[in-house]
PDB file of N, CA and C in Angstrom:
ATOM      1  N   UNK A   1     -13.701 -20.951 -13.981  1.00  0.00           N
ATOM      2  CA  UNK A   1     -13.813 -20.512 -12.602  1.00  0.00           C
ATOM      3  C   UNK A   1     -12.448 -20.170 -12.006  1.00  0.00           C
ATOM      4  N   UNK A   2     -11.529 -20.864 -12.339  1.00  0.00           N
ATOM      5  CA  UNK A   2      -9.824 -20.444 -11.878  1.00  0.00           C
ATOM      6  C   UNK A   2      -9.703 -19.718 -12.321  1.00  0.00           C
ATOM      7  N   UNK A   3     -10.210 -19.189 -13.663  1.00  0.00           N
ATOM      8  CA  UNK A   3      -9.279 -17.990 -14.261  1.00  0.00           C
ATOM      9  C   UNK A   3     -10.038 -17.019 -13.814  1.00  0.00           C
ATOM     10  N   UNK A   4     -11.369 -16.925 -13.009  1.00  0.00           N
ATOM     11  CA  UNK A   4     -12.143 -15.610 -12.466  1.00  0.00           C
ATOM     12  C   UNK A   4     -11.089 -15.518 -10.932  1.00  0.00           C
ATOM     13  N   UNK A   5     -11.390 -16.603  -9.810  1.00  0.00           N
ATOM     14  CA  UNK A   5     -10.371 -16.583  -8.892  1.00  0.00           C
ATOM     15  C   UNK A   5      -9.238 -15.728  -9.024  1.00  0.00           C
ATOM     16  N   UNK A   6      -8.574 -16.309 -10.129  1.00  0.00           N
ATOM     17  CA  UNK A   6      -7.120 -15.371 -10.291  1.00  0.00           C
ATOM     18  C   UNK A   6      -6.622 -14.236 -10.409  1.00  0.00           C
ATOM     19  N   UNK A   7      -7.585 -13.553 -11.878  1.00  0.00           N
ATOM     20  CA  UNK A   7      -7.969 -12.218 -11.808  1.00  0.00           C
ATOM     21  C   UNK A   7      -8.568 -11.724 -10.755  1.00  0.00           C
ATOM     22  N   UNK A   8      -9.612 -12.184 -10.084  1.00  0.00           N
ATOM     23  CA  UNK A   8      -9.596 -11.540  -8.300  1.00  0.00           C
ATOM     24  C   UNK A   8      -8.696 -11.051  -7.544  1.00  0.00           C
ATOM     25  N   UNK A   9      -8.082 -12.570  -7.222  1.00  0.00           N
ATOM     26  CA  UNK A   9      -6.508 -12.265  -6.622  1.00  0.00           C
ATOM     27  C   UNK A   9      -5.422 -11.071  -7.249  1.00  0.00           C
ATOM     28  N   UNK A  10      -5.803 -11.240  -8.329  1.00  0.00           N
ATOM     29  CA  UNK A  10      -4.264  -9.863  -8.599  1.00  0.00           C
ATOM     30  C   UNK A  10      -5.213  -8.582  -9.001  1.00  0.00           C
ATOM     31  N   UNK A  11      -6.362  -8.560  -9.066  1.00  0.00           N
ATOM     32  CA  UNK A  11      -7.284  -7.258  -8.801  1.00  0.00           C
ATOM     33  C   UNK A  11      -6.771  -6.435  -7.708  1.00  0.00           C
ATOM     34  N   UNK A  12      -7.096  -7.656  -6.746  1.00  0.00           N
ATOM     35  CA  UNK A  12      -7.667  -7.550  -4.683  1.00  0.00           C
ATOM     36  C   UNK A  12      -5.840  -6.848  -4.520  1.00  0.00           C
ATOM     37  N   UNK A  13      -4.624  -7.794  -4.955  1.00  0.00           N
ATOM     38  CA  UNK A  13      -3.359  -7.222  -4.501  1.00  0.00           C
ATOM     39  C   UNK A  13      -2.965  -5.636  -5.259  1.00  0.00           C
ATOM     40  N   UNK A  14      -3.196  -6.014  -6.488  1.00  0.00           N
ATOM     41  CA  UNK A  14      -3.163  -4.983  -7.742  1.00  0.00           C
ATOM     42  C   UNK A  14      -3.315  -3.373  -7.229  1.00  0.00           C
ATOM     43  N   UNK A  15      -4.737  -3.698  -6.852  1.00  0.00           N
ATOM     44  CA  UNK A  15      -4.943  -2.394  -5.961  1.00  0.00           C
ATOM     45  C   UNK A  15      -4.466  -1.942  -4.951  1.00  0.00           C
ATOM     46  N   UNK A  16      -4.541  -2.797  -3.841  1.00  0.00           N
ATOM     47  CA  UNK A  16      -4.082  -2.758  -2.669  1.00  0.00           C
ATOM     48  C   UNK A  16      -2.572  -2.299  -3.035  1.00  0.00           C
ATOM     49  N   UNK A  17      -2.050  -2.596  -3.738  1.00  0.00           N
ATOM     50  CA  UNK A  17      -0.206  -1.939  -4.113  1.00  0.00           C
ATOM     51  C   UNK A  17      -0.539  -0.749  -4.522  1.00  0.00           C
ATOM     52  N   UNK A  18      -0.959  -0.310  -5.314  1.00  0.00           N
ATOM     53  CA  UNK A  18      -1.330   0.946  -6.115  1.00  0.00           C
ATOM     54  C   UNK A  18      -1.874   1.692  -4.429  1.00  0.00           C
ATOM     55  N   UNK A  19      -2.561   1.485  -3.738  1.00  0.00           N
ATOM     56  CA  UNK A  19      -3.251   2.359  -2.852  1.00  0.00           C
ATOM     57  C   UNK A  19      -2.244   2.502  -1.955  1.00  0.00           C
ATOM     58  N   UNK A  20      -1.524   1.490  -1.482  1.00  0.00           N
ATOM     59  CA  UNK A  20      -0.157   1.654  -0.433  1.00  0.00           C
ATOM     60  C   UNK A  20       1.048   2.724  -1.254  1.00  0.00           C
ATOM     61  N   UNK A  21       0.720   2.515  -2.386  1.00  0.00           N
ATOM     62  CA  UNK A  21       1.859   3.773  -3.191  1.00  0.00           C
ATOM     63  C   UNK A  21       1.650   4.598  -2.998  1.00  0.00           C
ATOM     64  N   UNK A  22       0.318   4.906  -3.329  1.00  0.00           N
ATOM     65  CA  UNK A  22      -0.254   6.797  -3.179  1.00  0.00           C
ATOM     66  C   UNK A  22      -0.086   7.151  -1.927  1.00  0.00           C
ATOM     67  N   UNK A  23      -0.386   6.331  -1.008  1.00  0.00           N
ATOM     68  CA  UNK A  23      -0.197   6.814   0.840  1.00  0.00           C
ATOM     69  C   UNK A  23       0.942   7.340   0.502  1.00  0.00           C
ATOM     70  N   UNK A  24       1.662   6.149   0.588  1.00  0.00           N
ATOM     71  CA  UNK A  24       3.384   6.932   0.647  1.00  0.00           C
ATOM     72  C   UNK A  24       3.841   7.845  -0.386  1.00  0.00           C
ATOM     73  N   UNK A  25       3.439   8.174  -1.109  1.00  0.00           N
ATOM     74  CA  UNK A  25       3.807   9.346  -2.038  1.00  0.00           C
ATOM     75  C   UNK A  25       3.149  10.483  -1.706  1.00  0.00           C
ATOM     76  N   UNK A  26       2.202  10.403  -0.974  1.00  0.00           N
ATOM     77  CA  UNK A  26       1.327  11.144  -0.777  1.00  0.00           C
ATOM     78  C   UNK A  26       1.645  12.213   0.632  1.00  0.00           C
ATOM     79  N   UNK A  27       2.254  10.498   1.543  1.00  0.00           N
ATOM     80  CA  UNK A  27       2.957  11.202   2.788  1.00  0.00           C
ATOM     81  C   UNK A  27       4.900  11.785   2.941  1.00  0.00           C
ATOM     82  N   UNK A  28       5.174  11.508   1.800  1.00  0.00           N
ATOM     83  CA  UNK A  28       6.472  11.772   0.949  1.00  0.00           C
ATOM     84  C   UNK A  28       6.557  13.238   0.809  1.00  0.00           C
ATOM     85  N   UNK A  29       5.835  13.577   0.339  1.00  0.00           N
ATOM     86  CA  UNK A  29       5.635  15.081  -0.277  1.00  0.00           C
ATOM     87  C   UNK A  29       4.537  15.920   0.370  1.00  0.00           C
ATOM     88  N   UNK A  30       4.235  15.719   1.834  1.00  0.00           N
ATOM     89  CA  UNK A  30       3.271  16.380   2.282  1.00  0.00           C
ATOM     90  C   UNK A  30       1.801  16.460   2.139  1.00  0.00           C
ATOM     91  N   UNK A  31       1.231  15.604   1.020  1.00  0.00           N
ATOM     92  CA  UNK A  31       0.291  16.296   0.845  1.00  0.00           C
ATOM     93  C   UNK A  31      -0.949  16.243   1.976  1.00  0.00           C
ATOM     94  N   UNK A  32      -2.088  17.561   1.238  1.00  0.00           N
ATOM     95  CA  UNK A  32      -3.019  17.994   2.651  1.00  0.00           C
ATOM     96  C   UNK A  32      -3.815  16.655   3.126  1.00  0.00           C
ATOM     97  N   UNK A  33      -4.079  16.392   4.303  1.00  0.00           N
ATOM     98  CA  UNK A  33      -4.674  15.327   4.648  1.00  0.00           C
ATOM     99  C   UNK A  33      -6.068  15.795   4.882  1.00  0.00           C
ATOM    100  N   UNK A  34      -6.234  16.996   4.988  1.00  0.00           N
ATOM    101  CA  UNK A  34      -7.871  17.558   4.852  1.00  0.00           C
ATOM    102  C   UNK A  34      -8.511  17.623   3.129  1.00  0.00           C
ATOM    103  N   UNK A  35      -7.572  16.721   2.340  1.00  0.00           N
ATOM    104  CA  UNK A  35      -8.236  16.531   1.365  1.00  0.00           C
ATOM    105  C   UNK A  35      -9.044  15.676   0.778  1.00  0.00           C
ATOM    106  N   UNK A  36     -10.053  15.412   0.460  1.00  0.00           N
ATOM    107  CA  UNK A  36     -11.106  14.533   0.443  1.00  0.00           C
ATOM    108  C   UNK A  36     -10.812  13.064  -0.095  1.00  0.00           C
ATOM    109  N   UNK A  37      -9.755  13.003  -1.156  1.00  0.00           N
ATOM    110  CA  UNK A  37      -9.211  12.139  -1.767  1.00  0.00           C
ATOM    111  C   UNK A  37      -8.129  11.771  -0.814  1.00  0.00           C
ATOM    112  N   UNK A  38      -6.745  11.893  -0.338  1.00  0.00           N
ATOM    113  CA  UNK A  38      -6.091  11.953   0.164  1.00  0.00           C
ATOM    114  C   UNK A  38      -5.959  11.820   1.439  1.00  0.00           C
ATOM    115  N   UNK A  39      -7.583  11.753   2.462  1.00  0.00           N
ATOM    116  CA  UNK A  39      -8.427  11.585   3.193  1.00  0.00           C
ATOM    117  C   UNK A  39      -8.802  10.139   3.287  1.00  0.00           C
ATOM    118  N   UNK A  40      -9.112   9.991   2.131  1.00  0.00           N
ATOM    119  CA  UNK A  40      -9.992   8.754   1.717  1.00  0.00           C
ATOM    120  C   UNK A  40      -8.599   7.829   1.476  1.00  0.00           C
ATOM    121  N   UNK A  41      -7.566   7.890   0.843  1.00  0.00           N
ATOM    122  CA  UNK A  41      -6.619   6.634   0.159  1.00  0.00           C
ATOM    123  C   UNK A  41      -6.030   6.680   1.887  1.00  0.00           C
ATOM    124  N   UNK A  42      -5.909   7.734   2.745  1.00  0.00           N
ATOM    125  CA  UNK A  42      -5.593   7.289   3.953  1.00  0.00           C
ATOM    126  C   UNK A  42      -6.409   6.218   4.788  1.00  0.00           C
ATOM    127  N   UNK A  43      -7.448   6.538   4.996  1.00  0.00           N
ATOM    128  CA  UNK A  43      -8.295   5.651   5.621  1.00  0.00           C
ATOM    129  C   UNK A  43      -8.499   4.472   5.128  1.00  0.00           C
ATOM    130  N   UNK A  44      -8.602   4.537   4.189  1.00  0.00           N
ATOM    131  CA  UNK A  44      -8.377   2.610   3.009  1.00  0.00           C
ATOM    132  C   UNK A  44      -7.692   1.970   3.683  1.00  0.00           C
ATOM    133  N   UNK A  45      -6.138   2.325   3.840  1.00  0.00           N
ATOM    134  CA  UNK A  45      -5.016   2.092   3.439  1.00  0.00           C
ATOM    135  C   UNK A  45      -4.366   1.498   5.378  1.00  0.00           C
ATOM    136  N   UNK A  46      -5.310   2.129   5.727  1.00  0.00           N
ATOM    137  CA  UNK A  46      -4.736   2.480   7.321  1.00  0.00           C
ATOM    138  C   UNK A  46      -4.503   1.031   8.078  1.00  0.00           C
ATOM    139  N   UNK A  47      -5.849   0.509   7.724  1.00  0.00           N
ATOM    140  CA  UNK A  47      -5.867  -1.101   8.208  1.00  0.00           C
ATOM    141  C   UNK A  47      -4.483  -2.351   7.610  1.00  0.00           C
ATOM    142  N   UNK A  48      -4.559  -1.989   6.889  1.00  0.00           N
ATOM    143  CA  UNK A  48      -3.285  -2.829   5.832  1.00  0.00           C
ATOM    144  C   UNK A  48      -1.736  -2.226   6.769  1.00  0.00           C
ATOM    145  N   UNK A  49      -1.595  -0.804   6.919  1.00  0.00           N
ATOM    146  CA  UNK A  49      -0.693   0.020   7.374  1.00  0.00           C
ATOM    147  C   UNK A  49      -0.102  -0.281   8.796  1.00  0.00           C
ATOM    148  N   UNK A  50      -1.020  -0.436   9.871  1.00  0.00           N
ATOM    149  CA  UNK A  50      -1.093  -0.267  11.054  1.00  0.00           C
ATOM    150  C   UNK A  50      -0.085  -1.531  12.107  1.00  0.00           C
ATOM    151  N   UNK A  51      -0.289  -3.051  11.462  1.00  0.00           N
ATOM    152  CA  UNK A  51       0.113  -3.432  12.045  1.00  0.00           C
ATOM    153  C   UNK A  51       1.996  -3.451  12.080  1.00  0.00           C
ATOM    154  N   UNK A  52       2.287  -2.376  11.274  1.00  0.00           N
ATOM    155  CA  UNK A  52       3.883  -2.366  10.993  1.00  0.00           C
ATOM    156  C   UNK A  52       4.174  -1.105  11.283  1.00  0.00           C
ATOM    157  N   UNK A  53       3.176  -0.121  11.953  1.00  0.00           N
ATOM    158  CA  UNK A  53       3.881   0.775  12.778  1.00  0.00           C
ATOM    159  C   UNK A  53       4.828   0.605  13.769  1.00  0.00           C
ATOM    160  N   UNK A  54       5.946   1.560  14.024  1.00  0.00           N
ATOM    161  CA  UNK A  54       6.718   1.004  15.099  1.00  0.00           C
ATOM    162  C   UNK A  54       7.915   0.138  14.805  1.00  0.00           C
ATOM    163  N   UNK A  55       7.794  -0.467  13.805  1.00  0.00           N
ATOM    164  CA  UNK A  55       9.441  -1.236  13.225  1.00  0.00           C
ATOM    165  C   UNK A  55      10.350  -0.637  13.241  1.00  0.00           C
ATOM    166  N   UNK A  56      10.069   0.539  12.480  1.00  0.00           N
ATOM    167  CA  UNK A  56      10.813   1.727  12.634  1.00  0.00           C
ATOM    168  C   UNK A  56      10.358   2.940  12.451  1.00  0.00           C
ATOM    169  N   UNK A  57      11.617   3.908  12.816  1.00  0.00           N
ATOM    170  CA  UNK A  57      10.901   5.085  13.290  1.00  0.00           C
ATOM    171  C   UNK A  57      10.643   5.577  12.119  1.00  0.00           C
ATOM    172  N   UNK A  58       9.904   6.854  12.334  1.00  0.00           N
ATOM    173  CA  UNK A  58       9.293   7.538  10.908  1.00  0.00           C
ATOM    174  C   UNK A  58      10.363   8.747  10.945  1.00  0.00           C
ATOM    175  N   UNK A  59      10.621   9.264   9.504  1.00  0.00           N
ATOM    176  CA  UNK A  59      11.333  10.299   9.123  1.00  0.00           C
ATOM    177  C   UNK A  59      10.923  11.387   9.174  1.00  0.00           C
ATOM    178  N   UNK A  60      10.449  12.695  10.022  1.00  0.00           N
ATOM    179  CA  UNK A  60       9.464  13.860   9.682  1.00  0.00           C
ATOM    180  C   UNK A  60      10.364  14.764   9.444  1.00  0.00           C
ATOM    181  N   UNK A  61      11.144  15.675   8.137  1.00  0.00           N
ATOM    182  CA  UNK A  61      11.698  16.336   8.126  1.00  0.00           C
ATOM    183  C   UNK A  61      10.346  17.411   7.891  1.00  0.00           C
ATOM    184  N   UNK A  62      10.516  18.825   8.651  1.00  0.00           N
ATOM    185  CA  UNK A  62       9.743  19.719   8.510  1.00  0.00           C
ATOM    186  C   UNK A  62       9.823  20.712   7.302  1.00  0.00           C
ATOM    187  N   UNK A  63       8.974  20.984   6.457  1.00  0.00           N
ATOM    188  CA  UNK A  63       9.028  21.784   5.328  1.00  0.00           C
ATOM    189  C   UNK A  63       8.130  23.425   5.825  1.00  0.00           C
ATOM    190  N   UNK A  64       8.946  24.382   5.723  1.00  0.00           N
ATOM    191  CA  UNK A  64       8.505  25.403   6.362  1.00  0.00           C
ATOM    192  C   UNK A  64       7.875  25.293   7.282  1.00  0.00           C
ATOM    193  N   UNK A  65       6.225  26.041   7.475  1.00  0.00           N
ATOM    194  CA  UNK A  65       5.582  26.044   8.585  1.00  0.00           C
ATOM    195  C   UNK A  65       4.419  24.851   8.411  1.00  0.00           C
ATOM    196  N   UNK A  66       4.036  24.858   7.417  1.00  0.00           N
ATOM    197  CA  UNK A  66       2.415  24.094   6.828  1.00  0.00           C
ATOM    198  C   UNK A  66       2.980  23.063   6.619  1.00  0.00           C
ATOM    199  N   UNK A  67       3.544  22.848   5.312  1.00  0.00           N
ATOM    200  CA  UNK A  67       3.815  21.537   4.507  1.00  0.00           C
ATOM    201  C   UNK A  67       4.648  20.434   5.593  1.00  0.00           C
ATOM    202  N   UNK A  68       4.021  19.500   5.698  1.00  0.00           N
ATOM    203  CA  UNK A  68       4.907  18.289   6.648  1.00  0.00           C
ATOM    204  C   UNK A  68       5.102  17.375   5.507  1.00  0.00           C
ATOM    205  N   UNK A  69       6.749  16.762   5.403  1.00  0.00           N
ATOM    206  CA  UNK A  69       6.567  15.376   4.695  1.00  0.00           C
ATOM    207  C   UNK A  69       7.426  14.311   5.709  1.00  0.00           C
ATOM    208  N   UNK A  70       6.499  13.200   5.413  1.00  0.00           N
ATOM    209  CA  UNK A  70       6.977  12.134   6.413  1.00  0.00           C
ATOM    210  C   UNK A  70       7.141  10.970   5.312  1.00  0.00           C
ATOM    211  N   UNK A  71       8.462  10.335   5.679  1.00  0.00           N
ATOM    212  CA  UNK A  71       8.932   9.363   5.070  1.00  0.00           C
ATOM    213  C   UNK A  71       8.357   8.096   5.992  1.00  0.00           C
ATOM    214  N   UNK A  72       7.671   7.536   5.743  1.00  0.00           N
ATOM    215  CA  UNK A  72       6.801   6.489   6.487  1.00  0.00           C
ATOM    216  C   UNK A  72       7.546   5.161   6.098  1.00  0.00           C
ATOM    217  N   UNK A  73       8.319   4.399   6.989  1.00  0.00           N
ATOM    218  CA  UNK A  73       8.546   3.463   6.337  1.00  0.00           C
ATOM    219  C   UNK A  73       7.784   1.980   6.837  1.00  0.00           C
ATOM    220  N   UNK A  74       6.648   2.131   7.617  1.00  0.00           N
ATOM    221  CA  UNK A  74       5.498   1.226   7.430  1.00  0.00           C
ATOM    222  C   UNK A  74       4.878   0.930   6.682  1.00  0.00           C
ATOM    223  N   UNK A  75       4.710   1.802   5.637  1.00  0.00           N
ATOM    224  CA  UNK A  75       4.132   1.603   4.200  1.00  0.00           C
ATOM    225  C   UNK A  75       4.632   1.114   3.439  1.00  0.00           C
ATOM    226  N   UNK A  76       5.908   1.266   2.897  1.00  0.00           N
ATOM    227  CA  UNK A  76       7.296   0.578   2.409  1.00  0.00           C
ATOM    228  C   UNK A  76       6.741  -1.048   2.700  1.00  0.00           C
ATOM    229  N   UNK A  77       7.064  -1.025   4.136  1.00  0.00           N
ATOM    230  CA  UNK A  77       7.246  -2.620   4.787  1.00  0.00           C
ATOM    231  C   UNK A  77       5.968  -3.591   3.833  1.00  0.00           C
ATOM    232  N   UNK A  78       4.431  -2.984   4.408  1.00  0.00           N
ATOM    233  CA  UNK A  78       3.197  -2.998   4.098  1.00  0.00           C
ATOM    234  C   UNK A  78       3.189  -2.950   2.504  1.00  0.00           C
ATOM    235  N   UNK A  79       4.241  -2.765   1.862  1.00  0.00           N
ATOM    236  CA  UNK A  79       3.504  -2.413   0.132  1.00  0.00           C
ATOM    237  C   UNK A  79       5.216  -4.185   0.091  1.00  0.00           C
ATOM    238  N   UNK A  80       5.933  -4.214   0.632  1.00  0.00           N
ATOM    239  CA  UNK A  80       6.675  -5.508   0.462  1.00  0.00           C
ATOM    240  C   UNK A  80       5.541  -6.712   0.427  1.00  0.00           C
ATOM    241  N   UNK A  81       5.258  -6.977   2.416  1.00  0.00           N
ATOM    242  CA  UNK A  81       4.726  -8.046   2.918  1.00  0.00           C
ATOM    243  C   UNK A  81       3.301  -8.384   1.854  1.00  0.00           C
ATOM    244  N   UNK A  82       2.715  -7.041   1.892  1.00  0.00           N
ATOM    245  CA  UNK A  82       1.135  -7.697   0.896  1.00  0.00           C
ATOM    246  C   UNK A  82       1.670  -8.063  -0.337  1.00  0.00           C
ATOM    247  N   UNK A  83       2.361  -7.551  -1.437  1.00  0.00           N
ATOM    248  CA  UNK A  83       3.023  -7.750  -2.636  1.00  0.00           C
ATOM    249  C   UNK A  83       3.519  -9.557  -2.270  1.00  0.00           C
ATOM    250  N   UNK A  84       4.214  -9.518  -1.037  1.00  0.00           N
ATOM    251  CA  UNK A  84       4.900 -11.592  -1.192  1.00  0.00           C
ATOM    252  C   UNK A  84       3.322 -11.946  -0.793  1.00  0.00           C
ATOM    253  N   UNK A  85       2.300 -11.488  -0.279  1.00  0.00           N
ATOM    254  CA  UNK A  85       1.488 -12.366   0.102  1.00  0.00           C
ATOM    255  C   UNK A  85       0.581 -12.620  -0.980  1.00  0.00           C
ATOM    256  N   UNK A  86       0.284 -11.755  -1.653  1.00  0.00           N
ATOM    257  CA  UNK A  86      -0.263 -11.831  -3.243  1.00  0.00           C
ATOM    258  C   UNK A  86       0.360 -12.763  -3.899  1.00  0.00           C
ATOM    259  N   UNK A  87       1.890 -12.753  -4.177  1.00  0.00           N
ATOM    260  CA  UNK A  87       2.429 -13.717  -5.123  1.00  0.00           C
ATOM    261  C   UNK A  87       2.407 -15.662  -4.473  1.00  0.00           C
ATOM    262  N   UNK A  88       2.190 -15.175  -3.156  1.00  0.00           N
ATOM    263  CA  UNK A  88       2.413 -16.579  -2.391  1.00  0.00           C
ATOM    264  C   UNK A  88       0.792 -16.921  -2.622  1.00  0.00           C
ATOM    265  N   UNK A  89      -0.241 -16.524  -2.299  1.00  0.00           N
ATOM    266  CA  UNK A  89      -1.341 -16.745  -2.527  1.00  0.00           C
ATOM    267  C   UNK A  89      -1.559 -17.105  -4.062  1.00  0.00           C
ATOM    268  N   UNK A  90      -1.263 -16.425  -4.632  1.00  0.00           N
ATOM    269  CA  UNK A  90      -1.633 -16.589  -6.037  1.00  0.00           C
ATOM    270  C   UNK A  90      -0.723 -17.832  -6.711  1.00  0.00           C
ATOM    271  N   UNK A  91       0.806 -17.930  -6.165  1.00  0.00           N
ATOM    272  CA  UNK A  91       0.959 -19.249  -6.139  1.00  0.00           C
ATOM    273  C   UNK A  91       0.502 -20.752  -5.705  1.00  0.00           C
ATOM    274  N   UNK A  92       0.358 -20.141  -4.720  1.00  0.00           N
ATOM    275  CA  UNK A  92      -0.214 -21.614  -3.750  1.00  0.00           C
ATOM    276  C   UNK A  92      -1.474 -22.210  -4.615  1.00  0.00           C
ATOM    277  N   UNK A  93      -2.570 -20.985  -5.150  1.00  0.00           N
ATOM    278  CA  UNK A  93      -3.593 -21.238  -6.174  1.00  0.00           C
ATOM    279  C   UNK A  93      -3.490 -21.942  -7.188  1.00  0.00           C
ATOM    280  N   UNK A  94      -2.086 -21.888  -7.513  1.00  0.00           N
ATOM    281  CA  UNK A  94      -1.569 -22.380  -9.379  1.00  0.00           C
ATOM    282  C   UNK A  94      -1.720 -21.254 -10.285  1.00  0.00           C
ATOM    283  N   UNK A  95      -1.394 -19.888  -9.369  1.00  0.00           N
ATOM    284  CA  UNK A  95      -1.515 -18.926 -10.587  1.00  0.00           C
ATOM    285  C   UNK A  95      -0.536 -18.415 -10.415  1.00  0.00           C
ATOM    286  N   UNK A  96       0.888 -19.008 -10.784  1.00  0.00           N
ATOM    287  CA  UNK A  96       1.906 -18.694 -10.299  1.00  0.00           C
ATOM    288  C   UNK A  96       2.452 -17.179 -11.285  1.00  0.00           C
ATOM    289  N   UNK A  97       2.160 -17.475 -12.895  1.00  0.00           N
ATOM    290  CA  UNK A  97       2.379 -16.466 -13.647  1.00  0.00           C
ATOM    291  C   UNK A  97       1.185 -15.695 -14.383  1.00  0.00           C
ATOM    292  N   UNK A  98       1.294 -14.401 -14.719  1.00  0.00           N
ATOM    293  CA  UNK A  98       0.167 -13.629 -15.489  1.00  0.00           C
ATOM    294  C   UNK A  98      -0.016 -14.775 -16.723  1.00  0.00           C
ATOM    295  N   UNK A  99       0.601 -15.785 -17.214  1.00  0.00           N
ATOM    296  CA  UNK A  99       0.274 -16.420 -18.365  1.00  0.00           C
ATOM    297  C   UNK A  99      -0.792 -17.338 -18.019  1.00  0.00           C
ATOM    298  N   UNK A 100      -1.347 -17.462 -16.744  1.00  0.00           N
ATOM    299  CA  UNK A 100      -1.778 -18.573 -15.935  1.00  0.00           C
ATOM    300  C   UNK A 100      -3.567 -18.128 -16.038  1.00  0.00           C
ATOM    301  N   UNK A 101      -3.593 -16.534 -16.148  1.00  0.00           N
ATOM    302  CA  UNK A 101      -4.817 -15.997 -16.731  1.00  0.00           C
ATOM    303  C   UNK A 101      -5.378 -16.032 -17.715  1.00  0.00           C
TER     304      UNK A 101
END
């Protein structure tokens, strides 16, 4: 039963890192936000995102007329804080290392 728990836990963070990456790579390089995928890893992602708007400011350098890329560094913050809260959780559990699975 601990070792299902555990693998949960670094599933549940696992992803959640991977999905905070693509935002920001995603909002790095412009890409279209009317895209269905890109749409979707936004809206996931938004709740996790939101409460670290505002720390600091965002970077919008303009790329011609269409393409916007924004250096978001709420996401940054948001892909830190969940990453220690995963390892602190998963410590506090006794699953301090992947050997622990």
């Amino acid at each position: 039963m601990t070792r299902i728990l555990g693998a949960i836990i670094y599933l549940f963070f696992g992803i959640l890192e991977f999905l905070l990456g693509l935002r920001f790579v995603f909002e790095l390089f412009g890409a279209n936000p009317a895209s269905t995928f890109v749409a979707w890893v936004y809206s996931v992602t938004f709740q996790f995102v939101a409460p670290f708007f505002g720390i600091f400011p965002e970077v919008n350098p303009t790329v011609g007329a269409v393409a916007r890329s924004v250096f978001d560094p709420a996401t940054l913050v948001a892909l830190i804080v969940f990453g220690a809260i995963g390892a602190i959780v998963a410590r506090f559990l006794g699953f301090g290392s992947r050997s622990a699975l």
